[in-house]
C-alpha atoms as a PDB file:
ATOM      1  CA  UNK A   1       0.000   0.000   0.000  1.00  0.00           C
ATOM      2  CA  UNK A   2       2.912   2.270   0.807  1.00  0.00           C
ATOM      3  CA  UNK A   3       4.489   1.966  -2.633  1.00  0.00           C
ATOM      4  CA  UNK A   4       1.116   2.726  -4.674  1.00  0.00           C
ATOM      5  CA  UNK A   5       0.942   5.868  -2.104  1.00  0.00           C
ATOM      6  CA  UNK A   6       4.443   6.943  -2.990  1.00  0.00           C
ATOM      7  CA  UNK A   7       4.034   5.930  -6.916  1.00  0.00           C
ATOM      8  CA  UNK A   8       0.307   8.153  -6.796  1.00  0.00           C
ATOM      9  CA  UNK A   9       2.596  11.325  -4.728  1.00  0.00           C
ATOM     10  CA  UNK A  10       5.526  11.067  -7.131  1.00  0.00           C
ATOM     11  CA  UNK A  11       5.650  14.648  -9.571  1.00  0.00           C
ATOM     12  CA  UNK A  12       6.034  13.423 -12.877  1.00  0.00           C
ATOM     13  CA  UNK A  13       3.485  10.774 -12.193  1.00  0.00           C
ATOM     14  CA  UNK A  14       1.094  13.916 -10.990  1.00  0.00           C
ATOM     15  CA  UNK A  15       2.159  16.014 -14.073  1.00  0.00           C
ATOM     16  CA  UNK A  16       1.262  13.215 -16.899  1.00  0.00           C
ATOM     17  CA  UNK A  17      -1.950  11.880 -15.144  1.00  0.00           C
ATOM     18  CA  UNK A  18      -2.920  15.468 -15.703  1.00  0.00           C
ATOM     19  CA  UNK A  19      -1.834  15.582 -18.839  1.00  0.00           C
ATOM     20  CA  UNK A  20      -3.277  12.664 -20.205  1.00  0.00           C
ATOM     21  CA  UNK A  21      -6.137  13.744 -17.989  1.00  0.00           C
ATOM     22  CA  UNK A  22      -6.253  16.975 -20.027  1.00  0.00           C
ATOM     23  CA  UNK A  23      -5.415  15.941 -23.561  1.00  0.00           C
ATOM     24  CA  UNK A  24      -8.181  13.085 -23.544  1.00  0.00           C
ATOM     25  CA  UNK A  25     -10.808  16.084 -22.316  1.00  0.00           C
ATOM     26  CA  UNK A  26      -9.684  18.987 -24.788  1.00  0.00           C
ATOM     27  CA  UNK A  27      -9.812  15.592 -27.610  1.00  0.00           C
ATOM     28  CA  UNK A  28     -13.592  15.122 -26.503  1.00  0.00           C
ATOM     29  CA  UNK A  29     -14.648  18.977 -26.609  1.00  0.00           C
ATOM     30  CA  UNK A  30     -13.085  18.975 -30.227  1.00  0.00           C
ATOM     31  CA  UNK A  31     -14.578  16.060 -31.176  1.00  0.00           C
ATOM     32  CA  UNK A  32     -18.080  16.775 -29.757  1.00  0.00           C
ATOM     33  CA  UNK A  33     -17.805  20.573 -31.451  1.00  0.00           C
ATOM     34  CA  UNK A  34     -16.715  18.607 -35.031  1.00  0.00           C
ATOM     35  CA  UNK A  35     -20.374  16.988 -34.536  1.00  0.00           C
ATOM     36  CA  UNK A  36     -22.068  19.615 -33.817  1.00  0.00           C
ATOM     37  CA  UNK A  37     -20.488  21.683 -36.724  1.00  0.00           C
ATOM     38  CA  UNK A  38     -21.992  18.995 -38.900  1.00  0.00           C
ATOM     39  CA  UNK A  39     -25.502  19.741 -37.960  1.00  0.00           C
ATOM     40  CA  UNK A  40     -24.824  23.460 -39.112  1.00  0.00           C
ATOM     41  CA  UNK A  41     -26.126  23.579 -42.881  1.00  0.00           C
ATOM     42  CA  UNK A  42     -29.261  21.835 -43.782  1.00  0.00           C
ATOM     43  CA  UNK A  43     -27.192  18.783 -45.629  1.00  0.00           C
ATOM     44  CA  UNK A  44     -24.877  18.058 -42.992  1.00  0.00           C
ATOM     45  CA  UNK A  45     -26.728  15.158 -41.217  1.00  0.00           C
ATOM     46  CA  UNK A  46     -30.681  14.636 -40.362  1.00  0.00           C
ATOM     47  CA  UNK A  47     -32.104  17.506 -38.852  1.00  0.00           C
ATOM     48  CA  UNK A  48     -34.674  17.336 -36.596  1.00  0.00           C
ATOM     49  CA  UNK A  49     -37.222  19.960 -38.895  1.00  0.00           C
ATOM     50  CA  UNK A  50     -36.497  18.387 -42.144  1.00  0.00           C
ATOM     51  CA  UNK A  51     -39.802  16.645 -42.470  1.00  0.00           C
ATOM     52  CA  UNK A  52     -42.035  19.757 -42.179  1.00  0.00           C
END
């Protein structure tokens, strides 16, 4: 238990949890924003009003 204590306090292990932490969140708020850029024009995708 000691050594997973002292592995989870160690710095670098701090500094690229938080950046893998970080790089796998900014990688979802591009990808979601991609999506949602398809829905922009009238083509891009099925829109929701298309069928009135």
């Amino acid at each position: 238990m000691k050594l997973i204590k002292n592995w989870w306090t160690n710095e670098a292990v701090q500094y690229w949890l938080k950046f893998v932490g970080k790089t796998i969140f900014f990688f979802a708020v591009v990808v979601m924003l991609v999506y949602l850029y398809h829905y922009k024009n009238i083509q891009g995708g099925t829109f929701i009003y298309n069928e009135f």
